[in-house]
N, C-alpha and C. Protein backbone atom coordinates (compact mmCIF):
# COMPACT_ATOMS: atom_id res chain seq x y z
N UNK A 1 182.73 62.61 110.97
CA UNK A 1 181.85 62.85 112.09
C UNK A 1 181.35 61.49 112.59
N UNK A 2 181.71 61.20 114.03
CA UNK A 2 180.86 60.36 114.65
C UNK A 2 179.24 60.27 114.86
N UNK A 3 179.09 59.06 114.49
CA UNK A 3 177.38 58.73 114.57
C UNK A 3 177.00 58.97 115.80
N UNK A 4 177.72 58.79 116.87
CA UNK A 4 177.58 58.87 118.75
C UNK A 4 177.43 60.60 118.42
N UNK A 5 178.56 61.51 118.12
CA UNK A 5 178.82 62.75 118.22
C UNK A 5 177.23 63.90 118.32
N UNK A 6 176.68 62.86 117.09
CA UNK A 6 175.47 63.56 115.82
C UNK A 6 173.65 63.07 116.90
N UNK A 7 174.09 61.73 117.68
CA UNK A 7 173.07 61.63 118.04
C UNK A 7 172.95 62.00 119.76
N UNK A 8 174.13 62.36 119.99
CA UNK A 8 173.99 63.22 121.25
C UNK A 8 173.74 64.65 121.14
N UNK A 9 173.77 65.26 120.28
CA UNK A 9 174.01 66.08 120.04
C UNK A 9 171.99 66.60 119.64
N UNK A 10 171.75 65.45 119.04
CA UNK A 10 170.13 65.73 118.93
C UNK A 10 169.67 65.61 119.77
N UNK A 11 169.75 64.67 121.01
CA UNK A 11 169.26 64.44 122.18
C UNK A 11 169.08 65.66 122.79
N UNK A 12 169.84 66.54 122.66
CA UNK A 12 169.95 68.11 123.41
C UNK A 12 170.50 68.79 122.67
N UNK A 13 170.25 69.73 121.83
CA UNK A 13 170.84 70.03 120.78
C UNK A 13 171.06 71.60 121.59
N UNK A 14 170.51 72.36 122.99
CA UNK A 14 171.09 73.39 122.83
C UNK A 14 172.48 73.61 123.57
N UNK A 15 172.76 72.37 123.63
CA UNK A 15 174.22 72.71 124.55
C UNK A 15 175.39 72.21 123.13
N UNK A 16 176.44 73.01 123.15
CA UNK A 16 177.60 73.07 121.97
C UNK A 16 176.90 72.98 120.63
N UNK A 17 178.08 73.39 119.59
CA UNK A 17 177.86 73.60 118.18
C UNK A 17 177.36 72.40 118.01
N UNK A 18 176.93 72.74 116.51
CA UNK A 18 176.12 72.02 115.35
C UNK A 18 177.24 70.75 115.14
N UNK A 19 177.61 69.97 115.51
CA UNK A 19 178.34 68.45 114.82
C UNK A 19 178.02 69.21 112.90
N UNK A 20 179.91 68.62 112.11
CA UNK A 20 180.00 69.21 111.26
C UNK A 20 181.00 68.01 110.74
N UNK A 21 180.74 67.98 109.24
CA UNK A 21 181.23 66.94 108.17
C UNK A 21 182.44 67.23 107.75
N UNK A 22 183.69 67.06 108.13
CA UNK A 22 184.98 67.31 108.52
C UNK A 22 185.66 66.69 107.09
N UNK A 23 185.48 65.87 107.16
CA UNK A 23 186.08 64.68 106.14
C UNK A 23 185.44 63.92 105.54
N UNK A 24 185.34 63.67 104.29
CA UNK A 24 183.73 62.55 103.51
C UNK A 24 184.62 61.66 103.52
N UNK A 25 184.14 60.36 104.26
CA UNK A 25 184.49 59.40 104.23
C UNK A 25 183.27 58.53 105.54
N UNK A 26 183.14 57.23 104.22
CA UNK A 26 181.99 56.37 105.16
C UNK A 26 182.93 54.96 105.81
N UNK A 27 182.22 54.31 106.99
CA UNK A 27 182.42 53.22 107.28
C UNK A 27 181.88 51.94 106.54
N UNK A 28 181.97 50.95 106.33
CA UNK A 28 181.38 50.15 105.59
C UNK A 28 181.94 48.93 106.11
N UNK A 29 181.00 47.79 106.33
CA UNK A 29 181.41 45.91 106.62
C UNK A 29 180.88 45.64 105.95
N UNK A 30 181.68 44.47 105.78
CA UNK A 30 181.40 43.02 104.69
C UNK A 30 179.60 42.76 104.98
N UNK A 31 179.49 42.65 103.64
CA UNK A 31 178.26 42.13 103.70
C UNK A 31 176.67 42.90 103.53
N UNK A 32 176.85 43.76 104.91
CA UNK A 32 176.06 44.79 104.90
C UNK A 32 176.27 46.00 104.72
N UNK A 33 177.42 46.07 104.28
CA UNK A 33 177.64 47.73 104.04
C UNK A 33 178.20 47.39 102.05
N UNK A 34 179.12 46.46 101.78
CA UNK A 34 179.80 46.53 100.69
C UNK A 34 180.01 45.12 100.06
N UNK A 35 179.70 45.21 98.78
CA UNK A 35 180.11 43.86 98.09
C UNK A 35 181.04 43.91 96.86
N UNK A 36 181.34 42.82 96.51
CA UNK A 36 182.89 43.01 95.89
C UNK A 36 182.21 42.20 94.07
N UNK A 37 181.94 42.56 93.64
CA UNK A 37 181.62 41.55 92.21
C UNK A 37 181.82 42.10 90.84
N UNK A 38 182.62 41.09 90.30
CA UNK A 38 182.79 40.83 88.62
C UNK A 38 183.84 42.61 88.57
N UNK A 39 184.74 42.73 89.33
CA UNK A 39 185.49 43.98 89.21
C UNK A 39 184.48 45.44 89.88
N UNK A 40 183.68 45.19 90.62
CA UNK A 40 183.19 46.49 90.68
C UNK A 40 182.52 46.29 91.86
N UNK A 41 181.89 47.28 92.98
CA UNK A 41 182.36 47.59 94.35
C UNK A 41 180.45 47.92 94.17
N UNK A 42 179.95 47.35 94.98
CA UNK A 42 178.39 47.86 94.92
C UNK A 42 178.56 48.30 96.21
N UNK A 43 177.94 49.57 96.61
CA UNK A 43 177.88 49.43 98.19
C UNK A 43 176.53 49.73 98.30
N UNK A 44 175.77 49.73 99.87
CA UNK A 44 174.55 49.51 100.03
C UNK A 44 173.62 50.82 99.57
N UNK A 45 172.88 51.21 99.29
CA UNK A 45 172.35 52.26 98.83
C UNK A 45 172.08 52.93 97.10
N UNK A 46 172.65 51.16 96.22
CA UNK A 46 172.32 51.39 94.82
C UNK A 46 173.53 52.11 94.03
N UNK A 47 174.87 52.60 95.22
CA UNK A 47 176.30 52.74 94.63
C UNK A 47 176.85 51.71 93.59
N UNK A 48 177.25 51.81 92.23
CA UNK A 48 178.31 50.62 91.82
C UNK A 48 179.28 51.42 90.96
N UNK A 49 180.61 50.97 91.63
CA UNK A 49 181.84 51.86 90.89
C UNK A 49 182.80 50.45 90.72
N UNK A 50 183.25 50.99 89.46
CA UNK A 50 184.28 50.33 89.26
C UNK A 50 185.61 50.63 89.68
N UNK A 51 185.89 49.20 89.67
CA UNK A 51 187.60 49.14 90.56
C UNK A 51 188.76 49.31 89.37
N UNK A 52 189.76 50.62 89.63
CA UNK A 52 190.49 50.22 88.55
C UNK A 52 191.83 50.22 89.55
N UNK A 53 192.32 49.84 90.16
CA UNK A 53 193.51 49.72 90.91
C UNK A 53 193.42 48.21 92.28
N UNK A 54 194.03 47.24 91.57
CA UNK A 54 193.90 46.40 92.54
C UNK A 54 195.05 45.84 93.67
N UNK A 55 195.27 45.75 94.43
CA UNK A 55 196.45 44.74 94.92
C UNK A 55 195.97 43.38 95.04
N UNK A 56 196.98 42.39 94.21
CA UNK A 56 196.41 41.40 94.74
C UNK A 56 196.96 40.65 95.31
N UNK A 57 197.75 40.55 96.06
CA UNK A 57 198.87 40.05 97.14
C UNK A 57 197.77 39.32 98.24
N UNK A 58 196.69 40.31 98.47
CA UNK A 58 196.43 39.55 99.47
C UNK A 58 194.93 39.30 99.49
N UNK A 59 194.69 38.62 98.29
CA UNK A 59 193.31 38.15 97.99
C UNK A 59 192.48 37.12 98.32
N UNK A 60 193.88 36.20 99.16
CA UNK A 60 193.55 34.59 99.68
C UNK A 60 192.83 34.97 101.08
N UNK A 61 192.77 36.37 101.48
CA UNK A 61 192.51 36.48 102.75
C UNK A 61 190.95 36.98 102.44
N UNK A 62 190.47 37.00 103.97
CA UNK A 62 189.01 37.60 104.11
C UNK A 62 188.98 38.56 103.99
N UNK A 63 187.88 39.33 103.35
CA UNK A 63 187.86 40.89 103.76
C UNK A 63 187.32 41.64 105.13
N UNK A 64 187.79 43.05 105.83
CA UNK A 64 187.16 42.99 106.60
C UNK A 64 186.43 44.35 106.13
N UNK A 65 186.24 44.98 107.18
CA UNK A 65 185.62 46.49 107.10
C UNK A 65 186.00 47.01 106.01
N UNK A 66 185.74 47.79 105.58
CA UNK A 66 186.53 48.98 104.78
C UNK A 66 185.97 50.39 105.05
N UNK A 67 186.99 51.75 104.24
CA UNK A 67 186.89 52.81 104.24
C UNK A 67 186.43 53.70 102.92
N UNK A 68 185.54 54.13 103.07
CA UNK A 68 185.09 54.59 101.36
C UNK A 68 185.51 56.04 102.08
N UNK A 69 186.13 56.92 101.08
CA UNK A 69 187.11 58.05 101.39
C UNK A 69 187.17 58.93 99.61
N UNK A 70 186.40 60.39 99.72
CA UNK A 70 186.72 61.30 99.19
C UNK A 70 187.77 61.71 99.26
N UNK A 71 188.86 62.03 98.16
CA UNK A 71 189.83 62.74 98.25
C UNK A 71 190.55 63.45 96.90
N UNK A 72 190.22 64.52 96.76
CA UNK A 72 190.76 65.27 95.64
C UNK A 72 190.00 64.88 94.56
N UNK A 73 189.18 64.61 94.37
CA UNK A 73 188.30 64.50 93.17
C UNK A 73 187.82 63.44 93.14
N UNK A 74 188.26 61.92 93.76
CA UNK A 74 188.18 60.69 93.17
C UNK A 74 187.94 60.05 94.60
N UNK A 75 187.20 58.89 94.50
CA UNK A 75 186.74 58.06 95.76
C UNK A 75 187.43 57.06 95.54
N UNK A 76 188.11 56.71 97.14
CA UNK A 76 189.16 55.73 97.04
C UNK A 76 188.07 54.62 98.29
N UNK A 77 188.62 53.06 97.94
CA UNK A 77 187.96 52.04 99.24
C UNK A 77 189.03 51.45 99.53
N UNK A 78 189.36 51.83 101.10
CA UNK A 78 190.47 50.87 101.39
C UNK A 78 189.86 49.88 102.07
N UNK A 79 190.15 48.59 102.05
CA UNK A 79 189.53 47.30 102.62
C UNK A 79 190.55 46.74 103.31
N UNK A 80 190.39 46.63 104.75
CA UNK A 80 191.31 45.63 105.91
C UNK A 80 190.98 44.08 105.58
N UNK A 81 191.80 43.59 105.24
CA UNK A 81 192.21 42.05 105.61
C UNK A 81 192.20 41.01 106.23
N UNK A 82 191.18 40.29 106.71
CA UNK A 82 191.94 39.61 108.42
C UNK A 82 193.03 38.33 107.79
N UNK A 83 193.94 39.14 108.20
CA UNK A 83 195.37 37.71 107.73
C UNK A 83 195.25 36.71 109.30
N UNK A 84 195.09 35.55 109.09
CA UNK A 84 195.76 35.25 110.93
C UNK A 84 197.04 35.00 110.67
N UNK A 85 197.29 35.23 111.92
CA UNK A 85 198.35 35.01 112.74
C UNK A 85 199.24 34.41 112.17
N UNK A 86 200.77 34.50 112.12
CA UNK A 86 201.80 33.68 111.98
C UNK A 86 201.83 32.38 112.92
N UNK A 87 202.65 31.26 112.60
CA UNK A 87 202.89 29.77 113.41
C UNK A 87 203.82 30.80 114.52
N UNK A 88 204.00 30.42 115.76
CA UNK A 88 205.47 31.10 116.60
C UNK A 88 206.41 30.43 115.97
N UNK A 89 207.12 31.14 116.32
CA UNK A 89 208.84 30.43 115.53
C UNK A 89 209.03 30.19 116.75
N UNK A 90 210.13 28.33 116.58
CA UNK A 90 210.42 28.04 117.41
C UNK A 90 212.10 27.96 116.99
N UNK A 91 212.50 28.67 118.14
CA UNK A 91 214.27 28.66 117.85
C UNK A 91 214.75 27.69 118.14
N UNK A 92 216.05 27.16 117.27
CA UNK A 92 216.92 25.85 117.23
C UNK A 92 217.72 26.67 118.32
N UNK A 93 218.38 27.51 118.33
CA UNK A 93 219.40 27.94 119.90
C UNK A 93 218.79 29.20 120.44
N UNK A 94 219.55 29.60 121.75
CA UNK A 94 218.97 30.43 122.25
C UNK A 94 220.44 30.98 123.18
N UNK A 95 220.48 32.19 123.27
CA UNK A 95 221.64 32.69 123.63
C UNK A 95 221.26 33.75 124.14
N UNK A 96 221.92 33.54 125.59
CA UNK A 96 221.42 34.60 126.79
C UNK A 96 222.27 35.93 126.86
N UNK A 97 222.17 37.21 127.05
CA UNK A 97 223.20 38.21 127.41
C UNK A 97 222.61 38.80 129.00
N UNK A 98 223.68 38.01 130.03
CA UNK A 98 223.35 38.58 131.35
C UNK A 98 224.53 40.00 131.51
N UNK A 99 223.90 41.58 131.50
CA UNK A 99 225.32 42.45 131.92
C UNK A 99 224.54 43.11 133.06
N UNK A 100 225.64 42.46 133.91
CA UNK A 100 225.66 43.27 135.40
C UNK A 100 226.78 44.86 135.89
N UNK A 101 226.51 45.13 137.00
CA UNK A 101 227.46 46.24 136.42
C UNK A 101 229.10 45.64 136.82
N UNK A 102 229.48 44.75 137.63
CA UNK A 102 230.52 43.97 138.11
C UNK A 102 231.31 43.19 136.48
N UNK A 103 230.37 42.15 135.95
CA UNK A 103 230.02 41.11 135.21
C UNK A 103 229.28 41.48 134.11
N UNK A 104 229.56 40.31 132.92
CA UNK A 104 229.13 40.18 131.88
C UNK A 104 228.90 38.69 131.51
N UNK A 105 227.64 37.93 131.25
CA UNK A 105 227.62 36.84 131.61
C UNK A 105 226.64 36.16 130.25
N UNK A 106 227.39 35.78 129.08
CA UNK A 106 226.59 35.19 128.03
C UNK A 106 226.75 33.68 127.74
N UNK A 107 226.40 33.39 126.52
CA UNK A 107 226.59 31.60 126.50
C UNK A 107 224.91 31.15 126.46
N UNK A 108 224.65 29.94 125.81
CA UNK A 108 223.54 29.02 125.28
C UNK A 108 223.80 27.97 127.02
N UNK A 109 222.82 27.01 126.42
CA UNK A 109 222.65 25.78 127.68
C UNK A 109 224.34 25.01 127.81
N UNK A 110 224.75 24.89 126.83
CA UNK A 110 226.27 24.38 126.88
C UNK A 110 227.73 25.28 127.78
N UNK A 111 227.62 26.55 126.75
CA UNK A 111 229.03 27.36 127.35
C UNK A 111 228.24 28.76 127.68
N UNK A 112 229.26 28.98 129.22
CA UNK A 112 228.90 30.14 129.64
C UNK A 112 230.01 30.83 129.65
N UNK A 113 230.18 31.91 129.26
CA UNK A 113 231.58 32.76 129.42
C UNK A 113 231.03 34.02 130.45
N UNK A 114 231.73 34.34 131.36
CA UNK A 114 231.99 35.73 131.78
C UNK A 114 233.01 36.86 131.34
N UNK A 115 232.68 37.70 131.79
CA UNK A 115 233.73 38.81 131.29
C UNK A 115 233.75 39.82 132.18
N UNK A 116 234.60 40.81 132.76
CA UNK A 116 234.38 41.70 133.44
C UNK A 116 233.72 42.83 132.71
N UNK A 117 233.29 44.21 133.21
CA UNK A 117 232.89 44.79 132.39
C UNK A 117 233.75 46.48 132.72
N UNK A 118 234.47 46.53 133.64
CA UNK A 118 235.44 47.45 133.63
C UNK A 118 234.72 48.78 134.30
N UNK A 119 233.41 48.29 135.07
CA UNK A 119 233.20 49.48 135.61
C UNK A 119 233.79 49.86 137.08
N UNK A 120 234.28 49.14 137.59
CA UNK A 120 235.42 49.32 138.40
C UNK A 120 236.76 50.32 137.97
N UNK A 121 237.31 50.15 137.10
CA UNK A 121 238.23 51.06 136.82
C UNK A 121 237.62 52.46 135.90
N UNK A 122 236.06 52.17 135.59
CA UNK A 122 235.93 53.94 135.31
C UNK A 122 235.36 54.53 136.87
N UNK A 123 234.84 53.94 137.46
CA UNK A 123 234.66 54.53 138.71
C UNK A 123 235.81 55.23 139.23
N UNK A 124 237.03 54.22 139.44
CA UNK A 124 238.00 54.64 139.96
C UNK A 124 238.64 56.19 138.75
N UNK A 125 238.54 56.21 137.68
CA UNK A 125 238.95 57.09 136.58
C UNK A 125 237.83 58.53 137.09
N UNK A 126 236.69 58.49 137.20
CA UNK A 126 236.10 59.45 138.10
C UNK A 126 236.27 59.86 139.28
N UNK A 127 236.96 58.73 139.98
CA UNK A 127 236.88 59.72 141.42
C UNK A 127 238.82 60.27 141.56
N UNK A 128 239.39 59.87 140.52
CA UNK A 128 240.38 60.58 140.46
C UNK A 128 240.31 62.09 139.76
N UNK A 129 239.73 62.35 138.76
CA UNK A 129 238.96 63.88 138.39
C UNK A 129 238.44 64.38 139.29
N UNK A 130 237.54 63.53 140.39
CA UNK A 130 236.91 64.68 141.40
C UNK A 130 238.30 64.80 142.86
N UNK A 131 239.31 63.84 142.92
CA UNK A 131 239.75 64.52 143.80
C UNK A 131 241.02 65.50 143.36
N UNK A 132 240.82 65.66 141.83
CA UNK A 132 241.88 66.76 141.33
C UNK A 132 240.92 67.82 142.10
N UNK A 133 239.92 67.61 141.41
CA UNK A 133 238.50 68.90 141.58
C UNK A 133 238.73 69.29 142.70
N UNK A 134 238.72 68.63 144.08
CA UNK A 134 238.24 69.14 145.58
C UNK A 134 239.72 69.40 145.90
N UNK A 135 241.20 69.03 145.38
CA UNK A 135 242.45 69.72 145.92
C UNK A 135 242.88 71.31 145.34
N UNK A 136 242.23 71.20 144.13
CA UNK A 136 242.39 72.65 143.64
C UNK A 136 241.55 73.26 143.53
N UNK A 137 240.40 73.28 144.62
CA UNK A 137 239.41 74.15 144.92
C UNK A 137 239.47 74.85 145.57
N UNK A 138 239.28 75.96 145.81
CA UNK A 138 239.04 76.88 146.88
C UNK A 138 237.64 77.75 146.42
N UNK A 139 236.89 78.34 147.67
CA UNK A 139 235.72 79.27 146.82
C UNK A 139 236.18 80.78 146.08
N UNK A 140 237.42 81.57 146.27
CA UNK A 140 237.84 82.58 146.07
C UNK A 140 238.39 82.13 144.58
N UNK A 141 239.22 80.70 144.50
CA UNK A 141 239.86 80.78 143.21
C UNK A 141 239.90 79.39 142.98
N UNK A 142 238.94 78.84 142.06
CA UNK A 142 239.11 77.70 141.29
C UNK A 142 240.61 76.93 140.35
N UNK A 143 240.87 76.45 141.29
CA UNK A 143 242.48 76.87 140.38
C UNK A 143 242.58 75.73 139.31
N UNK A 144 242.04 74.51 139.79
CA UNK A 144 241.46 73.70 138.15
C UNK A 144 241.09 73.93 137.21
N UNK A 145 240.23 75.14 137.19
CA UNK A 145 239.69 75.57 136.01
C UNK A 145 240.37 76.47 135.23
N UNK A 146 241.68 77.15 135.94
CA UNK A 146 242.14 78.09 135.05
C UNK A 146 243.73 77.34 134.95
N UNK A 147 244.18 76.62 135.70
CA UNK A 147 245.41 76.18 135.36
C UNK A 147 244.81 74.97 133.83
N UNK A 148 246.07 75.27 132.90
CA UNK A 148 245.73 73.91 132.08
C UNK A 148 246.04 72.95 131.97
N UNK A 149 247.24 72.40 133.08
CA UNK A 149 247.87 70.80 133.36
C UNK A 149 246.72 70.75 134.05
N UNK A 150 246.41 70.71 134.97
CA UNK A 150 245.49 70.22 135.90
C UNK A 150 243.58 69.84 134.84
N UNK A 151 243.60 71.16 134.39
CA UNK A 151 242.14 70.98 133.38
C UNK A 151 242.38 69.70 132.55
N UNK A 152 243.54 69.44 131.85
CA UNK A 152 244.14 68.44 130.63
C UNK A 152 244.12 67.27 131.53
N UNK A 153 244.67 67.02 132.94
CA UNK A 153 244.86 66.12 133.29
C UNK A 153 243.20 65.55 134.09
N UNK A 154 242.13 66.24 134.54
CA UNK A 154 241.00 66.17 134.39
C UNK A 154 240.20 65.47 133.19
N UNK A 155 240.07 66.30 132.10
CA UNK A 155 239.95 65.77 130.65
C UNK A 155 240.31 64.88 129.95
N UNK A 156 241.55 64.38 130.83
CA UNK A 156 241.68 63.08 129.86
C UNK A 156 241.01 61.95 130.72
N UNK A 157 240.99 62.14 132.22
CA UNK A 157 240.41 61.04 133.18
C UNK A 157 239.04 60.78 132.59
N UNK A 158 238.05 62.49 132.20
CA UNK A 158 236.95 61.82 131.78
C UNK A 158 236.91 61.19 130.40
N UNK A 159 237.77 61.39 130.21
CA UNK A 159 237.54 60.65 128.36
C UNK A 159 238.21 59.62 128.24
N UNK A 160 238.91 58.95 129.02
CA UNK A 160 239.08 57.59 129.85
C UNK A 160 237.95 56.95 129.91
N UNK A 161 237.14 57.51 131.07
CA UNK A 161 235.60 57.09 131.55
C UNK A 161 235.03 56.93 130.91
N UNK A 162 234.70 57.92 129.66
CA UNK A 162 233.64 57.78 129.01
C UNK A 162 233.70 56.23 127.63
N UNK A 163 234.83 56.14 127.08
CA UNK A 163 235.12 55.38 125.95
C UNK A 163 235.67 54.11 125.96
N UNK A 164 236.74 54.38 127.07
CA UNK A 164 237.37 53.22 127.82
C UNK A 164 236.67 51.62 127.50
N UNK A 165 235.56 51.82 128.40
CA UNK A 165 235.47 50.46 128.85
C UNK A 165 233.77 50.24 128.11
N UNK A 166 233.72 50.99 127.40
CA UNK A 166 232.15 50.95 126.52
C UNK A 166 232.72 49.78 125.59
N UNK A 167 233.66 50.68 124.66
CA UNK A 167 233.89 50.14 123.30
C UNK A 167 234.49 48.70 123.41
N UNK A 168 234.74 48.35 124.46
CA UNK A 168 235.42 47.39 124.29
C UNK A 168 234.93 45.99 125.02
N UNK A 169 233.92 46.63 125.37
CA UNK A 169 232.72 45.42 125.87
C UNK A 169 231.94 44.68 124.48
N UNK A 170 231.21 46.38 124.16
CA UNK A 170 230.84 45.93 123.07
C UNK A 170 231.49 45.03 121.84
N UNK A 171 232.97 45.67 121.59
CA UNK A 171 233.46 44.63 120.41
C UNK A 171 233.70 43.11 121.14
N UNK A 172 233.74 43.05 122.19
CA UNK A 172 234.29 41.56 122.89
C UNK A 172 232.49 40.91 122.60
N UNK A 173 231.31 41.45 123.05
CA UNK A 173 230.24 40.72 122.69
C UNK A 173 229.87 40.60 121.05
N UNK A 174 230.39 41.24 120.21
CA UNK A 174 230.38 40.93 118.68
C UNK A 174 230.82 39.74 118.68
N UNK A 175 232.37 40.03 119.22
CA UNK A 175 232.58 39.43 118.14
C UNK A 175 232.97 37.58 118.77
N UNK A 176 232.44 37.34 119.85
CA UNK A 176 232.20 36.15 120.62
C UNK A 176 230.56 35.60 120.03
């Protein structure tokens, strides 16, 4: 339950329910809420429990807030960290991937390679399926759809289109 929730709620208490304790668990900051000494966790109000589970990976750091949290029988404190920031990494190369739909255009400050990227010939691989489509159309009798040279010869145009010119972009940018 929010502290905002509980004190709006007194301000005018006859408009909506009673604010209700959902989850036991307190907020707590360094300092004024929780202290850390000789293995054991005092928090403000004359609390002192001992710690039996520590990580200590990251002990070089500050502490920040923490969460004091009921759960299943046993009170757990999770405590946030402030780690700063990593240095930026600065990269020794840098390697561009320009893909246009014409072009494919990679390479560092030294070499640039192009490549086509073959969407020219699936275009063309589609609009040969659609003009099977619009010669063996009629509205009375679809005749593409029930002849099966014509369906097969459809089906393979799109599965041309579809695989064609993917796979083989991709392995050319691997493996360059």
């Amino acid at each position: 339950m929010h502290l905002q929730n509980a004190n709006a709620w007194r301000n005018n208490p006859k408009k909506g329910r009673r604010p209700r304790v959902k989850k036991l668990s307190m907020l707590l900051h360094q300092g004024s809420g929780y202290r850390i000494k000789e293995g054991y966790v005092e928090i403000i109000g004359g609390i002192r429990m001992k710690i039996i589970g520590w990580d200590r990976r990251y002990d070089q750091y500050e502490n920040g807030e923490a969460r004091l949290v009921y759960r299943g029988g046993e009170m757990v404190l999770w405590i946030s960290k402030k780690v700063p920031k990593p240095q930026p990494y600065k990269p020794r190369d840098a390697i561009a991937v320009d893909i246009n739909e014409k072009k494919m255009v990679y390479g560092d400050d030294r070499i640039n390679k192009e490549r086509d990227t073959k969407i020219g010939e699936a275009h063309r691989w589609k609009l040969l399926a659609e003009s099977l489509q619009k010669k063996y159309f009629s509205p009375r009798y679809p005749a593409w759809r029930r002849r099966k040279a014509i369906l097969n010869r459809i089906r393979s145009y799109h599965r041309r289109l579809g695989t064609h010119w993917r796979t083989g972009l991709e392995k050319h940018l691997l493996r360059s």
